[in-house]
Protein backbone atom coordinates (compact mmCIF):
# COMPACT_ATOMS: atom_id res chain seq x y z
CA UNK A 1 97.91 124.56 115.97
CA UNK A 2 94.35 124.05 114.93
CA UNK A 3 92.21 121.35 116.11
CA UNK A 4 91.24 119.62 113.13
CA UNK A 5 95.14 119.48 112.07
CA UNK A 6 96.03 116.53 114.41
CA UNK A 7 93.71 114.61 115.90
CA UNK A 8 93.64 113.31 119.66
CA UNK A 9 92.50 110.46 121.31
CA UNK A 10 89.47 112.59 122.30
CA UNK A 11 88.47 113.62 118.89
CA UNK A 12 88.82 110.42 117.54
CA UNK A 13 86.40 108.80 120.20
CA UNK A 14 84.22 112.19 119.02
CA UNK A 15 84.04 111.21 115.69
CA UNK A 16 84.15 107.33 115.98
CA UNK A 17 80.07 107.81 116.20
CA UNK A 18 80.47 109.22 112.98
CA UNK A 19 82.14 106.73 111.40
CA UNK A 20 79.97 104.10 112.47
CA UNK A 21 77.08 105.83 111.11
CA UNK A 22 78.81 106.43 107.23
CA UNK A 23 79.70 102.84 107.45
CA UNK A 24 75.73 102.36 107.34
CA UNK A 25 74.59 105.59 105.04
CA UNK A 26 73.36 105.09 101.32
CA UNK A 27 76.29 105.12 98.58
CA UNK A 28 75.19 108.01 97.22
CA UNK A 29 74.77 111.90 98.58
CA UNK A 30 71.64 112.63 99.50
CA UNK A 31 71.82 116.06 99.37
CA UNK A 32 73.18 118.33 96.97
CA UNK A 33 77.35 119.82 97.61
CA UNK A 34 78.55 122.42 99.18
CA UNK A 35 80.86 125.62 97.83
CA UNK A 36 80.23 124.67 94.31
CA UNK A 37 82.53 127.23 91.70
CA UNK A 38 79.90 128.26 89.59
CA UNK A 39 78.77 130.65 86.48
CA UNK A 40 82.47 129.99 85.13
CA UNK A 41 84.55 130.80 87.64
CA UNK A 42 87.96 129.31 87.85
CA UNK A 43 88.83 126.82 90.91
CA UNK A 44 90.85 128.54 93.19
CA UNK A 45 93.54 125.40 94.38
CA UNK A 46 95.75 125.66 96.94
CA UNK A 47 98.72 121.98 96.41
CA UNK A 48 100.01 120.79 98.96
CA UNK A 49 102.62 118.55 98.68
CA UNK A 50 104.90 119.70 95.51
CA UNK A 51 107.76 117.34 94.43
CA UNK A 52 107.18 114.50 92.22
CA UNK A 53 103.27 113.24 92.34
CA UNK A 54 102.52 116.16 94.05
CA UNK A 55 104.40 118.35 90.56
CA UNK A 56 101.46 116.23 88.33
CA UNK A 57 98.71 116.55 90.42
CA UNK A 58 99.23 120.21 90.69
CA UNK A 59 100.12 120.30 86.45
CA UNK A 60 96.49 118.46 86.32
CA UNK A 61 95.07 121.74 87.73
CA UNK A 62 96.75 124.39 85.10
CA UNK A 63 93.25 125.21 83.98
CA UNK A 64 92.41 126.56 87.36
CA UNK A 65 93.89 129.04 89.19
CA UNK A 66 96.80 128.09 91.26
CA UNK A 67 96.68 130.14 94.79
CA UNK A 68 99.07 128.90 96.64
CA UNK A 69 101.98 125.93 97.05
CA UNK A 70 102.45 124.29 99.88
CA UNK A 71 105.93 121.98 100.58
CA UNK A 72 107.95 121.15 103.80
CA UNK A 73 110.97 121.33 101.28
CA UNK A 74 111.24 124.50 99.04
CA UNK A 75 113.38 123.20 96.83
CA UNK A 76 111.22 120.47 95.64
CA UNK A 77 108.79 123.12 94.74
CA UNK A 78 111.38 125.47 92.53
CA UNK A 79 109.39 124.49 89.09
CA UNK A 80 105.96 125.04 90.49
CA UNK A 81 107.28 128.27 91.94
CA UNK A 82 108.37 129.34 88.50
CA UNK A 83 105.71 128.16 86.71
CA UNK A 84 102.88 129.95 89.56
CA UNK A 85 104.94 132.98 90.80
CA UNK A 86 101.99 134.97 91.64
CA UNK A 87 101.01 131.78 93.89
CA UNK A 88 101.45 132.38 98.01
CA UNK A 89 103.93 130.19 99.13
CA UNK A 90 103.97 128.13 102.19
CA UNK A 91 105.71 124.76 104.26
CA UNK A 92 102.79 124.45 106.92
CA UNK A 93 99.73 123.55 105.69
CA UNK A 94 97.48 124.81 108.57
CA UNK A 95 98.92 127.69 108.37
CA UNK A 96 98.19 128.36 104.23
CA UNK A 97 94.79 127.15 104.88
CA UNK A 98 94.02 129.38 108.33
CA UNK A 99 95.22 132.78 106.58
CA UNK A 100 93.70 131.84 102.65
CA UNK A 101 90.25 129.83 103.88
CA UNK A 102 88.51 132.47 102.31
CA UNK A 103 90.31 132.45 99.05
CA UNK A 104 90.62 129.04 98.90
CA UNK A 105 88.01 126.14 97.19
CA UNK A 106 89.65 123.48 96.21
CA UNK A 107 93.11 121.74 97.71
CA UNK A 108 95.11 118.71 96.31
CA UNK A 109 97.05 116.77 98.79
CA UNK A 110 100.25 115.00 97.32
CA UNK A 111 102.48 113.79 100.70
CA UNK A 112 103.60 110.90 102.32
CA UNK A 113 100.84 108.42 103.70
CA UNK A 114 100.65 109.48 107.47
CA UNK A 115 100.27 113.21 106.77
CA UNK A 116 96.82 112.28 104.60
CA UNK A 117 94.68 112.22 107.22
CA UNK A 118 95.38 115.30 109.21
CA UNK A 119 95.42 117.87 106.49
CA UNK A 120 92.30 116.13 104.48
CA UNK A 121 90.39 116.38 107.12
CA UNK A 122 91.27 119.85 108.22
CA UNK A 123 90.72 120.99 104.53
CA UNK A 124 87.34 118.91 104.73
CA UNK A 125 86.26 120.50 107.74
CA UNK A 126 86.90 124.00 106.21
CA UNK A 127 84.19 123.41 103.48
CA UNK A 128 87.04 122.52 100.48
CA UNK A 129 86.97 120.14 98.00
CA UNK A 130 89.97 117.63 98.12
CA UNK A 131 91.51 115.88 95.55
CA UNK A 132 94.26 113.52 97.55
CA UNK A 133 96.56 110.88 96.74
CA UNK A 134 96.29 106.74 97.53
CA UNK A 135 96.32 105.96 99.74
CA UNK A 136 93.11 107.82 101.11
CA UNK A 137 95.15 107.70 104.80
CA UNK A 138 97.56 106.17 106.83
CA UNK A 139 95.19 103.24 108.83
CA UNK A 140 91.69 102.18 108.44
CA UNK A 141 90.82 104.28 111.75
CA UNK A 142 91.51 107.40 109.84
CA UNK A 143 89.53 106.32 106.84
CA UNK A 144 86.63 105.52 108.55
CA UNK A 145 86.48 108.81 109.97
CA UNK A 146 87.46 110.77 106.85
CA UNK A 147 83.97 108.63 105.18
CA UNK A 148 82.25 110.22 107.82
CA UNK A 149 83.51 113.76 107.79
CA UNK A 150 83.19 114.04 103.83
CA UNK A 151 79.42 112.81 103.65
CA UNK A 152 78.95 115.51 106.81
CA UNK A 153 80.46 118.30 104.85
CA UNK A 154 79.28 117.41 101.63
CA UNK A 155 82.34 118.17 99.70
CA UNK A 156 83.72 117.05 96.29
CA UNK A 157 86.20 114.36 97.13
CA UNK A 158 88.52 112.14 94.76
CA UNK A 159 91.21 109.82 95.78
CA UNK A 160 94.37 109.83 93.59
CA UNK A 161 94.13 106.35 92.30
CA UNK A 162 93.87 107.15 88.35
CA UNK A 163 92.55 103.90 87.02
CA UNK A 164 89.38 104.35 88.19
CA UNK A 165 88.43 106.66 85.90
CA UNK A 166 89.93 104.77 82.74
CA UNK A 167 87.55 102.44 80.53
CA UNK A 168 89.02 99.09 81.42
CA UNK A 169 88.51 99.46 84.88
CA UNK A 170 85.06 99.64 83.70
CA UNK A 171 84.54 96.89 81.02
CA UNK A 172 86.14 94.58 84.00
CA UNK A 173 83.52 95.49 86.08
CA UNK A 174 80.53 95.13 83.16
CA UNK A 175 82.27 92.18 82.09
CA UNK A 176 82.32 90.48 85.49
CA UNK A 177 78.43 91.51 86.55
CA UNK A 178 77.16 90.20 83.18
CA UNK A 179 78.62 86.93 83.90
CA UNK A 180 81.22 87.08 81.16
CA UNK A 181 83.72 84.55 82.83
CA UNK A 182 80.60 83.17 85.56
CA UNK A 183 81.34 83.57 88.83
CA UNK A 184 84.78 84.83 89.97
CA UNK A 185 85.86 82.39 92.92
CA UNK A 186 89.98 83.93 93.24
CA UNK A 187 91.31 86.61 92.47
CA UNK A 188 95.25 87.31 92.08
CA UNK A 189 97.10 90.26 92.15
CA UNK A 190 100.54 91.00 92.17
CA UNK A 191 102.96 94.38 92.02
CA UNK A 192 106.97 94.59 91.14
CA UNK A 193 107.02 97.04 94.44
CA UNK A 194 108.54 97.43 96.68
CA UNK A 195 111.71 99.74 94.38
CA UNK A 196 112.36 101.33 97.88
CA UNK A 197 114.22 99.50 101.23
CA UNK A 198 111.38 97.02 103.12
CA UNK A 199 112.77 94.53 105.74
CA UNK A 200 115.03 97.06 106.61
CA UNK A 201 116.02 98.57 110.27
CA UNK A 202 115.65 102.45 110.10
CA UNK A 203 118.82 104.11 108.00
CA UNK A 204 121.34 106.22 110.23
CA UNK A 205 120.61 109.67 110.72
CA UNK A 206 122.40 112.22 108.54
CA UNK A 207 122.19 116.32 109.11
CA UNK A 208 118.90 117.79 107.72
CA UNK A 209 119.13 119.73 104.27
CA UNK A 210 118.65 123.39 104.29
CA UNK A 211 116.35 123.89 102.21
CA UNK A 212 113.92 121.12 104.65
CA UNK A 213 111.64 121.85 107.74
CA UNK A 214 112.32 118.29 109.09
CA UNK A 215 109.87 119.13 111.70
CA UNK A 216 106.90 119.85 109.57
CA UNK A 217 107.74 116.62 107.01
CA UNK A 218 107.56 113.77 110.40
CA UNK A 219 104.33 115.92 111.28
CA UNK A 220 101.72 113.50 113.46
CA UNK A 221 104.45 111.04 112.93
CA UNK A 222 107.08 110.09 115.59
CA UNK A 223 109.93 111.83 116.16
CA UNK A 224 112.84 110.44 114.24
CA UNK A 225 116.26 111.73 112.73
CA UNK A 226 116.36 112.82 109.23
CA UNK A 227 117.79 110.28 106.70
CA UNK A 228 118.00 111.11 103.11
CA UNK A 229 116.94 106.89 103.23
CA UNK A 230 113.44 108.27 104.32
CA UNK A 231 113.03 111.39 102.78
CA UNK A 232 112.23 112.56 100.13
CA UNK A 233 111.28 108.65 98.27
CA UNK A 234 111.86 105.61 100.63
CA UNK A 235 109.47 106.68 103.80
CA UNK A 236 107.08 103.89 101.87
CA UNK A 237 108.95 100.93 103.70
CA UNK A 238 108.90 102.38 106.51
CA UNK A 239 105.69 102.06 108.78
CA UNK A 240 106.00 105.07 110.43
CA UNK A 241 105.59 106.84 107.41
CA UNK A 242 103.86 104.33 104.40
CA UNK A 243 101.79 101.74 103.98
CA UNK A 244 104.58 99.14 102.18
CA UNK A 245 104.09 98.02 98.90
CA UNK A 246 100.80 96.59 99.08
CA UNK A 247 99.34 100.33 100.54
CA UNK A 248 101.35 102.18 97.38
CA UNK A 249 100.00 99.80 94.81
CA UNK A 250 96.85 97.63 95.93
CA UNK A 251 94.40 100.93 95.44
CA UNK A 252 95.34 100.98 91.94
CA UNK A 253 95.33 96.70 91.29
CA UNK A 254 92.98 95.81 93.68
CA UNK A 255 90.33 98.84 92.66
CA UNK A 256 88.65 96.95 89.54
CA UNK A 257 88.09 93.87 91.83
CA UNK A 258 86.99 95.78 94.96
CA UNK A 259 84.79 97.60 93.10
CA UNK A 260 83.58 94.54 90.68
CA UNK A 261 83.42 91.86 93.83
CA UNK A 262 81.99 95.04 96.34
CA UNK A 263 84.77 93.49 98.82
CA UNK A 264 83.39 95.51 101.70
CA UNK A 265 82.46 93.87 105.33
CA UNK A 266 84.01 91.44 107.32
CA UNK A 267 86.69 89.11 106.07
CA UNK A 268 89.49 86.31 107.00
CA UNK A 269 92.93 87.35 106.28
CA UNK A 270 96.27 85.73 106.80
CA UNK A 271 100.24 86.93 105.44
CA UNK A 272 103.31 85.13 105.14
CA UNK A 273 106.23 87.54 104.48
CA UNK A 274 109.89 87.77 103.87
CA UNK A 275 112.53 90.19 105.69
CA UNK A 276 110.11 91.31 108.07
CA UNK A 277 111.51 93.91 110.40
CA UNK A 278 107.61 94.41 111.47
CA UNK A 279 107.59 97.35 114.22
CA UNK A 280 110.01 99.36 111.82
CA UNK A 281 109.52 98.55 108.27
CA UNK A 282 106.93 96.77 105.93
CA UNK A 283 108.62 93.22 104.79
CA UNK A 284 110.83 92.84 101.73
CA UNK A 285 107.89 90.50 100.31
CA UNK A 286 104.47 88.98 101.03
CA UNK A 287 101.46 87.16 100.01
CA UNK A 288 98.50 88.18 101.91
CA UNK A 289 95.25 86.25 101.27
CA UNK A 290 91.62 87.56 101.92
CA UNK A 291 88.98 85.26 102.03
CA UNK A 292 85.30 87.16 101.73
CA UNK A 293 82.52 85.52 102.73
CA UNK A 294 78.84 85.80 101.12
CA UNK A 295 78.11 89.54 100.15
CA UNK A 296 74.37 89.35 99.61
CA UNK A 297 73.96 87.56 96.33
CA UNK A 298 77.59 87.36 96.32
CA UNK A 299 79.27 83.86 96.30
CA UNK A 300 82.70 83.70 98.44
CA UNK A 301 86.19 84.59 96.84
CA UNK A 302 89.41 84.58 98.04
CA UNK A 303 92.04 87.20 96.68
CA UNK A 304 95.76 86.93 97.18
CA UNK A 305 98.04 89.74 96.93
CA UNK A 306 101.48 89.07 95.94
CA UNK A 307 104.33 92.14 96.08
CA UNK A 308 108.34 92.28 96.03
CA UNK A 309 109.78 88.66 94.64
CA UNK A 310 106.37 87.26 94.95
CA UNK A 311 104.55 86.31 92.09
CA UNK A 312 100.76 83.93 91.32
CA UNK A 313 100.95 80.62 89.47
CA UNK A 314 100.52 81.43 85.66
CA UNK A 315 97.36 80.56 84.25
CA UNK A 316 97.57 77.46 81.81
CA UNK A 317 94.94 79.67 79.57
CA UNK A 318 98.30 82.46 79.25
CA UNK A 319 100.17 79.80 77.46
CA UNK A 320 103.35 77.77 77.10
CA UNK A 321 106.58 79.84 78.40
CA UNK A 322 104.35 82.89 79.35
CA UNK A 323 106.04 85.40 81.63
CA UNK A 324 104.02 87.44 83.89
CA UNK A 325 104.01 91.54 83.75
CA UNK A 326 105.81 93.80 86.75
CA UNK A 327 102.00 94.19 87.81
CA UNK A 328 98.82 92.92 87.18
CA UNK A 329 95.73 90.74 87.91
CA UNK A 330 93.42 87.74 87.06
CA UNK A 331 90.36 86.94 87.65
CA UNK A 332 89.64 83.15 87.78
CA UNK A 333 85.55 82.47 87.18
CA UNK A 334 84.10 79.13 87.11
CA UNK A 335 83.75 79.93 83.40
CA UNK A 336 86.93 81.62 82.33
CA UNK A 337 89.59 83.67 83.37
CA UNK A 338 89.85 87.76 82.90
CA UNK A 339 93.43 89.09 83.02
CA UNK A 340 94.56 92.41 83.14
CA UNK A 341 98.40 92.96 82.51
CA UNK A 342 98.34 96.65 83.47
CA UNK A 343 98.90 98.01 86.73
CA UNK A 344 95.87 100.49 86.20
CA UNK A 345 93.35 98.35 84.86
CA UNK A 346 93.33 99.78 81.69
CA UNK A 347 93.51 96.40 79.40
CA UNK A 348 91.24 93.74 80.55
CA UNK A 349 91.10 90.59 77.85
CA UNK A 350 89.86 87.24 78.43
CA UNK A 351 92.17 84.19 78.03
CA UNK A 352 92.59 82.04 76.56
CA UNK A 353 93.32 84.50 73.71
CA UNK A 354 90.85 82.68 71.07
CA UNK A 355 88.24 83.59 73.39
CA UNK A 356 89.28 87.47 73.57
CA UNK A 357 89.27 86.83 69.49
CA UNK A 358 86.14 85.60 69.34
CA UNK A 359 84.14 87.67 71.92
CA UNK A 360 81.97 90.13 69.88
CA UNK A 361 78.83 89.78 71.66
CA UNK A 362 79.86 92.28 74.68
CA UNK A 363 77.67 93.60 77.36
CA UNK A 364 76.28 96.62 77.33
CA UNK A 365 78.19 99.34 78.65
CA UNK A 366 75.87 100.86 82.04
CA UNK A 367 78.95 103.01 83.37
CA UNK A 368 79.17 106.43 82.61
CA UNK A 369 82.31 107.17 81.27
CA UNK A 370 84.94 109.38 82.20
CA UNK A 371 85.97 112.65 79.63
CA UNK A 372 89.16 111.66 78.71
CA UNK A 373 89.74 109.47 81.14
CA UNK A 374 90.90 112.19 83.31
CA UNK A 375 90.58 112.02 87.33
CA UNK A 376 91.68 115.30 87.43
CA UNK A 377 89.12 116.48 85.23
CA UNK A 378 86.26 114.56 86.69
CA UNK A 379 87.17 116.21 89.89
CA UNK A 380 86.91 120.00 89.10
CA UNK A 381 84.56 119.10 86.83
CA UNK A 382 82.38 117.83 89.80
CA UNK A 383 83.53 120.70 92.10
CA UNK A 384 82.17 123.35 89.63
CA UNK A 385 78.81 121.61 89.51
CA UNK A 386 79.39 120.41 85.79
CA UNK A 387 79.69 117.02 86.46
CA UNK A 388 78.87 113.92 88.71
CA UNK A 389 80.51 113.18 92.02
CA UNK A 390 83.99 111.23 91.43
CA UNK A 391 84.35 107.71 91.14
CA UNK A 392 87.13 107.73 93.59
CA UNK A 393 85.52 109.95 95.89
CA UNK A 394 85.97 109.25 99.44
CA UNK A 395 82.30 108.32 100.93
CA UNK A 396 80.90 106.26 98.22
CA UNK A 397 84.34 104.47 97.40
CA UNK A 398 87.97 105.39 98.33
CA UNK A 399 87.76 105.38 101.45
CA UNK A 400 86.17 101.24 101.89
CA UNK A 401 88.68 100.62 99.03
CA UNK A 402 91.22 101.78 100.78
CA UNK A 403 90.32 99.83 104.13
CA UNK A 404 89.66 97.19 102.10
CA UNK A 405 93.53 97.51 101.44
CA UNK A 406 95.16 98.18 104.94
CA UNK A 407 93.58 94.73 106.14
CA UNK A 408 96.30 93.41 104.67
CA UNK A 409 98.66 95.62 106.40
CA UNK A 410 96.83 94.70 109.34
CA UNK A 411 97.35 90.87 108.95
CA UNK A 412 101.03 91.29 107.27
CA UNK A 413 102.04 93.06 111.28
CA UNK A 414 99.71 90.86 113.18
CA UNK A 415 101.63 88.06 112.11
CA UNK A 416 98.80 85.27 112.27
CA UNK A 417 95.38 84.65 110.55
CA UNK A 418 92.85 87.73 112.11
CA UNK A 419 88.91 87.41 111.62
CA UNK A 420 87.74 90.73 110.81
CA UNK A 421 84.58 92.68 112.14
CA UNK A 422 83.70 95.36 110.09
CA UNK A 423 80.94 96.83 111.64
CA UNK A 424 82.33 97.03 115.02
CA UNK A 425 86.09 98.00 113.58
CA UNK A 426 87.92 94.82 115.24
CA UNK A 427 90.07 91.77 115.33
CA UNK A 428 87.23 89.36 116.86
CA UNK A 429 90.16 86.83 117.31
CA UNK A 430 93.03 88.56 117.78
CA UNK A 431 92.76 91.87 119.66
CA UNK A 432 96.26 92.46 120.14
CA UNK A 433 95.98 93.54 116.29
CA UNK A 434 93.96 96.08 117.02
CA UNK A 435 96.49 98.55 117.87
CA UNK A 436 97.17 99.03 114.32
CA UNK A 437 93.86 100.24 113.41
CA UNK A 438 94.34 103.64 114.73
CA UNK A 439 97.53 105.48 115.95
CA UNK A 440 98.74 108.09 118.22
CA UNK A 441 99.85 111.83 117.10
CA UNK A 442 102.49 113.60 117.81
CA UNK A 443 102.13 117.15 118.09
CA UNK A 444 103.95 119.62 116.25
């Protein structure tokens, strides 16, 4: 198999240099991309990954040309192969990408969490531009390195988390920097997830479906039986696999705060959880509270993430017999509160709601905005040298975001209060808990 399809020990030590270095480069590129599409070419996109997100975020690319699908499970790509017969069909992704290279610019990546990493980075390291679902990867090792490899090959990146590209995301963050509710000391978050099994012990096996290389599905992961209570939906719970319900959801309700608050660097987190089966599964529910300390100008704020039964106190400014949404987020400022009662950021209002009625005088908008609103868009847009680099793109912000993220993973399976050290990529107090940063392969 090829080298940059599943990392070792060795290569990870290799590129932990790397790593360290992005951590401390400029948010921006300092040199132009690479493999642009120009003079009005179509993308060429190989998919990888075809049922369910990976169907949309292939759909997202019908005005490109489609050159090849990519699924460990045929079946689950039967509508794509309709729709794209003259598309080369594939289950290994190393193997699509080592016989098309040459044919290939762009590839989105639409599997389960722990297979991420390994085929971003091979794609990466091939010169293509990625588009790839949230999260970015499967720990905050692997994101660190991806950061690294991107700015090095000078790609067009964009992580799958589609509210970053809508216009609340951005009025919360204009909103918050003009000082709109002061400044934000807490910030609470909360998600309806997990609608899969957490707190559970691993289902019983059950033979493996035709139509599925089981092999190629566990890739890097361990080697495990098939149950139809992993595959093809509930390998989220399951750590092996997912990153629970705070990994699936917290890059799309935490984004507008990361990115508002610039929650990067160390930080104090602790979890208290319910049905935790914590080697096997993610816990049935959980509160997990960050406390940042000064960012620069920054003041301190704590954020709490609440998931499964789990839910914040409701704001007196919501009103009498309020009820809160299946996902959503306040900000509490020591001059108001700013709520958001979608899960992608997309309707940001200040409460009480006289105060939303009354506030004409807005700040200036100083975000570009996205066509549309459209990810997707933004993203070939970028790779054809027609627009600017993603929001969501992996050096500048999807990658810390998503680190930002997994702490809380971190803390939920450390099962005590950790201190973290960015900059040297450890649990100062606790290094037990740094065995979950990175993770062994398993080749295959």
């Amino acid at each position: 198999m090829p080298a940059t399809a599943c990392p070792t020990r060795r290569r990870f030590l290799q590129t932990a240099s790397l790593a360290a270095a992005a951590s401390l480069a400029p948010r921006a590129f300092a040199a132009p991309f690479r493999n642009l599409v120009t003079g009005g070419r179509k993308l060429r996109v190989a998919c990888i990954g075809l049922g369910g997100k990976g169907q949309s975020d292939s759909l997202a690319c019908a005005s490109e040309e489609i050159v090849a699908l990519c699924d460990v499970d045929f079946e689950r790509g039967r509508e794509l192969f309709y729709r794209y017969p003259q598309a080369a069909r594939y289950r290994d992704y190393r193997q699509m990408l080592a016989e098309m290279g040459d044919r290939i610019d762009a590839v989105t990546i639409s599997t389960p969490d722990h297979t991420h990493f390994s085929a971003t980075l091979m794609a990466i390291e091939l010169g293509k531009h990625v588009y790839v679902q949230k999260p970015l990867t499967h720990t905050i090792g692997e994101a660190r390195i991806l950061k690294a490899a991107a700015a090095k090959a000078r790609v067009v990146t964009q992580m799958g988390n589609q509210g970053h590209a809508n216009e609340g995301t951005r009025l919360t963050k204009e909103w918050i920097e003009a000082g709109v509710i002061g400044t934000v000391r807490e910030v609470h978050a909360w998600t309806n997830r997990p609608i899969w099994p957490q707190g559970v012990p691993l289902p019983e096996p059950a033979p493996v479906p035709k139509t599925l290389d089981w092999n190629l599905w566990l890739g890097v992961a361990p080697e495990n039986p098939y149950s139809p209570g992993i595959a093809p939906f509930n390998w989220r719970g399951f750590w092996d696999y997912g990153c629970g319900a705070l990994g699936d959801m917290g890059c799309h309700i935490l984004d507008a705060a990361f990115w508002a608050l610039d929650l990067r660097g160390d930080a104090t987190l602790s979890a208290v959880s319910e049905g935790d089966h914590s080697d096997v599964s993610a816990p049935r529910s959980s509160v997990v509270t960050y406390q940042f300390p000064c960012r620069g100008k920054r003041a301190p704020v704590k954020i709490v993430w609440y998931d499964g039964e789990k839910r914040p106190p409701t704001p007196p400014e919501l009103g009498p017999g309020a009820k809160l949404p299946e996902g959503g987020v306040f900000f509490l400022g020591d001059r108001g509160v700013l709520y958001n009662s979608d899960t992608y950021g997309a309707s940001p209002r200040l409460l009480p709601e006289e105060r939303m009625s009354a506030f004409t005088d807005r700040p200036k908008k100083t975000i570009p905005r996205i066509p549309k609103s459209n990810p997707h868009l933004e993203w070939i847009r970028a790779c054809k040298g027609e627009g600017p680099n993603p929001g969501s793109n992996i050096v500048d912000h999807s990658a810390d975001l998503t680190e930002m993220v997994l702490l809380g993973n971190l803390a939920l399976r450390a099962g005590q209060t950790i201190e973290w050290d960015s900059a040297r990529l450890r649990c100062t107090n606790l290094p037990a808990a740094d065995r979950f940063i990175h993770k062994s392969y398993r080749l295959f």
